[in-house]
C-alpha atoms as a PDB file:
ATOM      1  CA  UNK A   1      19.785  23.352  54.100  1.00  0.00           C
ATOM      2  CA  UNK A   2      17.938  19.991  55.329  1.00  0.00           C
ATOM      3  CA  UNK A   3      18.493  18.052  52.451  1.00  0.00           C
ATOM      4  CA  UNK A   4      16.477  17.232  49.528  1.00  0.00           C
ATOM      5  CA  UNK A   5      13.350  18.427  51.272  1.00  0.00           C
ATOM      6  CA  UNK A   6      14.329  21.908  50.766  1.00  0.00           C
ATOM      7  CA  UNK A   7      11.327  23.865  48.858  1.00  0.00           C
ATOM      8  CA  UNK A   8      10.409  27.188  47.606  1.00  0.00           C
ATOM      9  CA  UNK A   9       9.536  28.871  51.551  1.00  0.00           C
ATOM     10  CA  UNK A  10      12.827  27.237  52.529  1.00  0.00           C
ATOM     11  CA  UNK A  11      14.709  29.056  50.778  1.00  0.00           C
ATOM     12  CA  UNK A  12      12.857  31.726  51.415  1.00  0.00           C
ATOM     13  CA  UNK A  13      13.216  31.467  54.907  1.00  0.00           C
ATOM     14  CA  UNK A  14      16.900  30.723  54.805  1.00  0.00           C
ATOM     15  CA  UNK A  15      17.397  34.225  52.826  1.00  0.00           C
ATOM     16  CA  UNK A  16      15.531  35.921  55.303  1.00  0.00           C
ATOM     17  CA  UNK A  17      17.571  34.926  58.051  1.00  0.00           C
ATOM     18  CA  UNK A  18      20.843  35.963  55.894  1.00  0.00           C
ATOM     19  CA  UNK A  19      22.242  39.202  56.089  1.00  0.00           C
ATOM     20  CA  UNK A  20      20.495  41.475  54.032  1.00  0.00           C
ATOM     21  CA  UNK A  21      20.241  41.934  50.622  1.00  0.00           C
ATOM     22  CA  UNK A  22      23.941  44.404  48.925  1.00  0.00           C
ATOM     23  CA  UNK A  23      22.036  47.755  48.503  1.00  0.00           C
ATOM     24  CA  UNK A  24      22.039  47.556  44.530  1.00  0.00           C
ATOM     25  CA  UNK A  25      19.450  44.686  45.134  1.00  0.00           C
ATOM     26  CA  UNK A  26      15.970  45.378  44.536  1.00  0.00           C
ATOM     27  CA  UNK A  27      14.914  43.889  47.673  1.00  0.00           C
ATOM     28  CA  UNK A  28      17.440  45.951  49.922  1.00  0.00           C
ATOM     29  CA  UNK A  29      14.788  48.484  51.566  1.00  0.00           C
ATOM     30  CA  UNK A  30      12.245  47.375  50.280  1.00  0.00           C
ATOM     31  CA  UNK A  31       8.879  46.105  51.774  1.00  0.00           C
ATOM     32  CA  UNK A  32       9.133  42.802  50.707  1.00  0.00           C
ATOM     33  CA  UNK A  33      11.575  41.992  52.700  1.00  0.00           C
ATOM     34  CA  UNK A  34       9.323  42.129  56.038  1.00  0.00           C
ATOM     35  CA  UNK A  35       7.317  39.765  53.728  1.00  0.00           C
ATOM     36  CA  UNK A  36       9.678  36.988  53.272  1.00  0.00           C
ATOM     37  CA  UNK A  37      10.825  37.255  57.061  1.00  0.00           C
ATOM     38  CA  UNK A  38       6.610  36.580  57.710  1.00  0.00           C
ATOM     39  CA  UNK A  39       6.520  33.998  55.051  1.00  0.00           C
ATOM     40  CA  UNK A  40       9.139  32.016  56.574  1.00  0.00           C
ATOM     41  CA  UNK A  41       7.999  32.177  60.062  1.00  0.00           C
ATOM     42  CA  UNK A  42       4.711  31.299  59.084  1.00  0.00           C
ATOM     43  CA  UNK A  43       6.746  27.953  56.906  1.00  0.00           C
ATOM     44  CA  UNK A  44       8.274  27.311  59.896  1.00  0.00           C
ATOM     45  CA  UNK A  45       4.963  27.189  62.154  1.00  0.00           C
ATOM     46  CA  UNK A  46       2.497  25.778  59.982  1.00  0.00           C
ATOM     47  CA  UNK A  47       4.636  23.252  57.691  1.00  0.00           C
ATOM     48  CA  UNK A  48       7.660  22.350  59.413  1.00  0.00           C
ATOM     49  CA  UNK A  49       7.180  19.875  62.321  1.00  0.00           C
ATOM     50  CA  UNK A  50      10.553  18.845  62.646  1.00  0.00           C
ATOM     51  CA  UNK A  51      10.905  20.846  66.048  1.00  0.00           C
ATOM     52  CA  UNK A  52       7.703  20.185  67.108  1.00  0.00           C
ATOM     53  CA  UNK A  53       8.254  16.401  66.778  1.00  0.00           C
ATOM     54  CA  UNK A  54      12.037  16.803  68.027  1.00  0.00           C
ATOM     55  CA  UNK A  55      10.321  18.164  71.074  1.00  0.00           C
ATOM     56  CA  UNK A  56       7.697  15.851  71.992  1.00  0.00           C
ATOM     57  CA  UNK A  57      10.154  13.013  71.014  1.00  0.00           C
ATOM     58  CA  UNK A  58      12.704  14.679  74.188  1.00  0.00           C
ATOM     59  CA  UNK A  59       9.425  15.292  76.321  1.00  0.00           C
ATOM     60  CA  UNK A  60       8.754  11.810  75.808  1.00  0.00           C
ATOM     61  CA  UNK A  61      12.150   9.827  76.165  1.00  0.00           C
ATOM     62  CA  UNK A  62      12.334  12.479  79.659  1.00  0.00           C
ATOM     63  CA  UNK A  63       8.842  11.240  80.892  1.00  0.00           C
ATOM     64  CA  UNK A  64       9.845   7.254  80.364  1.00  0.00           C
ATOM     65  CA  UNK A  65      13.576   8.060  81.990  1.00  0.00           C
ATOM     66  CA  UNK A  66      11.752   9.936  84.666  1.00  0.00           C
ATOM     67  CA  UNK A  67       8.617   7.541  85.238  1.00  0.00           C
ATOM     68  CA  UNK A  68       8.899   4.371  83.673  1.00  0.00           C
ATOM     69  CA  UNK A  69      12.980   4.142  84.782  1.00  0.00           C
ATOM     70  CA  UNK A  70      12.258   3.345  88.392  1.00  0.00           C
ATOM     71  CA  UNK A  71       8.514   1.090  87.920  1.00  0.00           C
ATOM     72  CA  UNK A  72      10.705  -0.869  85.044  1.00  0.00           C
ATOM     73  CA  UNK A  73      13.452  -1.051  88.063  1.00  0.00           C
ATOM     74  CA  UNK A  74      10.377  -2.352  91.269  1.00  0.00           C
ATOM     75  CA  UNK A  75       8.962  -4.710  88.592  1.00  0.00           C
ATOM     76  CA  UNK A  76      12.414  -6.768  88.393  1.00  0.00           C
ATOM     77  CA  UNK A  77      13.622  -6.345  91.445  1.00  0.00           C
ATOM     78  CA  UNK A  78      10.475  -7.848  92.532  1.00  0.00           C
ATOM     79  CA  UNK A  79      10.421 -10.396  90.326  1.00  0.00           C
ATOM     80  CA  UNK A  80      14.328 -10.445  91.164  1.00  0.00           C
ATOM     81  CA  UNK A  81      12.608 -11.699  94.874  1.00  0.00           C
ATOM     82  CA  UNK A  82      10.009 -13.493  93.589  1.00  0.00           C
ATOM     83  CA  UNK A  83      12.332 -16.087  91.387  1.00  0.00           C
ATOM     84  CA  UNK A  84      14.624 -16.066  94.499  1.00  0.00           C
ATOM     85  CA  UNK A  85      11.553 -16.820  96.766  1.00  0.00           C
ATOM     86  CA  UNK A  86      10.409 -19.367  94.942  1.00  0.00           C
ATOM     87  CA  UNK A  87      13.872 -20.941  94.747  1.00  0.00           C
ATOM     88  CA  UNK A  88      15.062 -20.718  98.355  1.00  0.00           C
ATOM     89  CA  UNK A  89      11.122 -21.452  99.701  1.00  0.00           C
ATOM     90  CA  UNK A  90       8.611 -22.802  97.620  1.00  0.00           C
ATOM     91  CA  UNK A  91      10.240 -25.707  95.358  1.00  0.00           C
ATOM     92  CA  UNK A  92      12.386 -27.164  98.681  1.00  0.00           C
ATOM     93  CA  UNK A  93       8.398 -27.195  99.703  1.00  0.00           C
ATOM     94  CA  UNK A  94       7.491 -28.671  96.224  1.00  0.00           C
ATOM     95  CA  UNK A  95      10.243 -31.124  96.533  1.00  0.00           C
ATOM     96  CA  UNK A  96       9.970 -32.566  99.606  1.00  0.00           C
ATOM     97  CA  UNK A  97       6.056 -32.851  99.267  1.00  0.00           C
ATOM     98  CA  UNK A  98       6.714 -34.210  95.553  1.00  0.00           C
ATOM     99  CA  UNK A  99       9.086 -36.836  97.919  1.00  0.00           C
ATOM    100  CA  UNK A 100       6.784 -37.762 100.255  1.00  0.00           C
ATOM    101  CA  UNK A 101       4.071 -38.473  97.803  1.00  0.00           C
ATOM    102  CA  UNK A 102       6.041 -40.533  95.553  1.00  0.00           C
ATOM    103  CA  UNK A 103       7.526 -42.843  98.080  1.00  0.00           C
ATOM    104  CA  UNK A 104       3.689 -43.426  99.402  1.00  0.00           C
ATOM    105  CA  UNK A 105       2.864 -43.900  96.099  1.00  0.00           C
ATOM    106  CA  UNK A 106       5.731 -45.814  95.525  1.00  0.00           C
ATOM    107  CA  UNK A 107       4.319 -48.003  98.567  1.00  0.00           C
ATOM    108  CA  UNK A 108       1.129 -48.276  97.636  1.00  0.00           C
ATOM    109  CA  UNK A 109       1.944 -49.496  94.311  1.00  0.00           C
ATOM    110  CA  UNK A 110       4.743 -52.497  95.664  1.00  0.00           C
ATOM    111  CA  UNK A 111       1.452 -53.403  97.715  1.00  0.00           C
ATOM    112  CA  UNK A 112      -0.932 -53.498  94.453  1.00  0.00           C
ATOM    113  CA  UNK A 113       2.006 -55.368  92.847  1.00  0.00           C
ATOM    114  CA  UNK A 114       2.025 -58.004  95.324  1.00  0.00           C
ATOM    115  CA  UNK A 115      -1.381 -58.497  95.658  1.00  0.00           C
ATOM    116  CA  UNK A 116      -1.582 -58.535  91.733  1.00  0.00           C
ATOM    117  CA  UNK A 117       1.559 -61.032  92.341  1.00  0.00           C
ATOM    118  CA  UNK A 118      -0.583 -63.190  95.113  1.00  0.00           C
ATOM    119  CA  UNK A 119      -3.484 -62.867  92.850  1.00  0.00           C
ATOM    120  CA  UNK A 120      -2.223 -64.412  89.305  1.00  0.00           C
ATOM    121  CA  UNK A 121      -0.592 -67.238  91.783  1.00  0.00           C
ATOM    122  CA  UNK A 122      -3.793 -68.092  93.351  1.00  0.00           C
ATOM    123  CA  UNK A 123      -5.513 -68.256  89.482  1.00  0.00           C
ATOM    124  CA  UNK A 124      -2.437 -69.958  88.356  1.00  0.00           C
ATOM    125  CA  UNK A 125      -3.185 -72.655  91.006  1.00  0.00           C
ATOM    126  CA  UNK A 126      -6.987 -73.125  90.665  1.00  0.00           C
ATOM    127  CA  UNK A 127      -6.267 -73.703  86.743  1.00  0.00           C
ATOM    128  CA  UNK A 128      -4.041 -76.121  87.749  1.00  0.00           C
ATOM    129  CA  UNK A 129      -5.968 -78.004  89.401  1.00  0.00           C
ATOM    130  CA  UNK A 130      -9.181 -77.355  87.484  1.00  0.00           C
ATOM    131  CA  UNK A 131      -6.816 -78.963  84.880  1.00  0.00           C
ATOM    132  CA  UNK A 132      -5.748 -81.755  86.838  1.00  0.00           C
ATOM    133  CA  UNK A 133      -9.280 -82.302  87.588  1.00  0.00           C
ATOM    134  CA  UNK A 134     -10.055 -82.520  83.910  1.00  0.00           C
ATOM    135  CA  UNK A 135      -6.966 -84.452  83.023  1.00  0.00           C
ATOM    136  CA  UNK A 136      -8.161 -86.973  86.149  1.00  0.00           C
ATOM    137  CA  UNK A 137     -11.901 -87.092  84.889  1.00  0.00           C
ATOM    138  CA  UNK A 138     -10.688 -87.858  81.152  1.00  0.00           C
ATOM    139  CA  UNK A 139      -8.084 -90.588  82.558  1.00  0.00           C
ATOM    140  CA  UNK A 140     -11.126 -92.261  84.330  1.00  0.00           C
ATOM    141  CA  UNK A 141     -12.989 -91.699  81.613  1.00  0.00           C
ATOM    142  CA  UNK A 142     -10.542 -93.404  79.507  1.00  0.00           C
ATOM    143  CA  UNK A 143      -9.856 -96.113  82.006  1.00  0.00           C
ATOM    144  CA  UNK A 144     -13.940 -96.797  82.154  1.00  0.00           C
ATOM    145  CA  UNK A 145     -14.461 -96.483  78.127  1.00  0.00           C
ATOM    146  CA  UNK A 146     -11.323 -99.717  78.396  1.00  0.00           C
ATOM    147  CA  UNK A 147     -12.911-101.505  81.044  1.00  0.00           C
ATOM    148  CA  UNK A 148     -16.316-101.555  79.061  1.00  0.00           C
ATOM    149  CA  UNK A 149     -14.711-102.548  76.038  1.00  0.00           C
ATOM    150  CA  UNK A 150     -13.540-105.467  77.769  1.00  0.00           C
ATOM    151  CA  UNK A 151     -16.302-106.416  79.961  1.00  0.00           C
ATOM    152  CA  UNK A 152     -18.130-106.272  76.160  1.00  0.00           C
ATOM    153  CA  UNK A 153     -15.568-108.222  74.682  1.00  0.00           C
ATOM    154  CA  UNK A 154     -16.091-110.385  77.836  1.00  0.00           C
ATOM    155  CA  UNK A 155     -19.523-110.523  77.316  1.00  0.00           C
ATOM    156  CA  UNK A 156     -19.289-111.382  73.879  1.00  0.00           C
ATOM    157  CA  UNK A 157     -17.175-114.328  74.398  1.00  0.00           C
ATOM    158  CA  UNK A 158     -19.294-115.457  77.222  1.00  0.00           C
ATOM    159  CA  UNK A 159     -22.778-115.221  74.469  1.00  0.00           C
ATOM    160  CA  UNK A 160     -20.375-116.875  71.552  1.00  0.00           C
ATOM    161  CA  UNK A 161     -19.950-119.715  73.899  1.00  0.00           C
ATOM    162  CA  UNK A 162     -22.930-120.396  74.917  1.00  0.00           C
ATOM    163  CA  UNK A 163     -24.667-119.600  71.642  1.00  0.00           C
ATOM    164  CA  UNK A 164     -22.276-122.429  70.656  1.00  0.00           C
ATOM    165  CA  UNK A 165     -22.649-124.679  73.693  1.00  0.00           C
ATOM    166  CA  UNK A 166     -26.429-123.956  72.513  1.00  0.00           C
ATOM    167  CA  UNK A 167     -25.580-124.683  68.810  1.00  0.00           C
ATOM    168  CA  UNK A 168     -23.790-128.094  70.487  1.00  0.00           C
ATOM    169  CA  UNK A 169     -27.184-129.411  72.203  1.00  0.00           C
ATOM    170  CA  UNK A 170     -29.424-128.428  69.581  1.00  0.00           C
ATOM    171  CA  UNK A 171     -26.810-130.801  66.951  1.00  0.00           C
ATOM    172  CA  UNK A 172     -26.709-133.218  69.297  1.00  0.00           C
ATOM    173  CA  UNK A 173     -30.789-132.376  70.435  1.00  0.00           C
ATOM    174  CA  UNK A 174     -31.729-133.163  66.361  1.00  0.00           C
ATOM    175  CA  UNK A 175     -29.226-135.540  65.500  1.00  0.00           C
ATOM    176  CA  UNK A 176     -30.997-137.878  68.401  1.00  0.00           C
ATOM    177  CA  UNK A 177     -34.081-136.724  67.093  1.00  0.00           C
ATOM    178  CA  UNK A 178     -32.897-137.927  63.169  1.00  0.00           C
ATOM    179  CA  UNK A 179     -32.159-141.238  64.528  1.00  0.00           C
ATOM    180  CA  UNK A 180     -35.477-141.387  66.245  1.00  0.00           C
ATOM    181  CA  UNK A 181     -37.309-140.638  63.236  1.00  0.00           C
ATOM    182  CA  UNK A 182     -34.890-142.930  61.608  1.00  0.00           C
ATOM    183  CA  UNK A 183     -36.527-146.012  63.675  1.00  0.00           C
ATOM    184  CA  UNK A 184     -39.992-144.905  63.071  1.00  0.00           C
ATOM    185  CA  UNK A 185     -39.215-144.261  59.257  1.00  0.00           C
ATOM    186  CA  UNK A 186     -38.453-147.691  58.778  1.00  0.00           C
ATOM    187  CA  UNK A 187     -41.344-149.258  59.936  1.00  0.00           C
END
């Protein structure tokens, strides 16, 4: 028995390949016994895969052991070389170019830094004195506006005096001219 999946032509099959039937049976010499054995064989070639599969499942892992073993084997051995190559060869090669480019790019950027450096001082500098030039031009500008103011001021003393030297004369200008009339008014 295979288990659960026993059916009807199992059973038959498995009492054909018994020992035959006790001869008080009514199948003992009979012609249906020949039957059975047929009906079983025919079970067993038609409905049963089990050996088929069993076989093709051995053909199969024998083919992959045979075949696939030793390919499966080249492909990591060469990779096996390949990592090893790659270690031991190309990244030294990677490194040292890797190396070399960094410190002239390492270079090449202190020299972009110092000319940014030299750069910034130089604007630095002409703001500086742009400023100072400013801050000089508003001082004079300042200094000017001051002098003006006094020069008007100045000015402005120097008119108020002579508008009142002016005021003076005319006073004195009319008061001679009053007394003048003054003679001719007596008459």
């Amino acid at each position: 028995p295979h288990g659960a999946a026993a059916g009807p032509a199992e059973a038959l099959r498995e009492q054909a390949g018994r020992e035959p039937p006790p001869p008080d049976s009514p199948a003992a010499g009979s012609p249906i016994q020949p039957i059975i054995k047929d009906v079983g064989e025919v079970y067993s070639r038609l409905l049963d895969h089990r050996p088929v599969i069993q076989g093709e499942i051995r053909y199969f892992v024998k083919e992959f052991e045979e075949k696939r073993g030793l390919r499966e084997l080249r492909v990591l051995e060469n990779l096996k070389n390949t990592i090893f190559e790659t270690n031991e060869r190309v990244l030294p090669k990677c490194e040292q170019a890797m190396q070399d480019n960094l410190s002239e790019t390492f270079k090449r950027l202190q020299a972009a830094n110092a000319m940014m450096h030299r750069l910034q001082e130089r604007e630095y500098e002409a703001r500086k004195l742009q400023a100072d030039k400013v801050m000089a031009r508003e001082e004079k500008c300042i200094a000017d506006c001051e002098e003006f103011m006094k020069e008007q001021q100045n000015k402005r003393a120097e008119v108020d005096e002579e508008h009142r030297k002016a005021m003076e004369r005319l006073k004195e200008q009319y008061s001679e001219m009053e007394k003048e009339l003054a003679k001719y008014v007596s008459f």
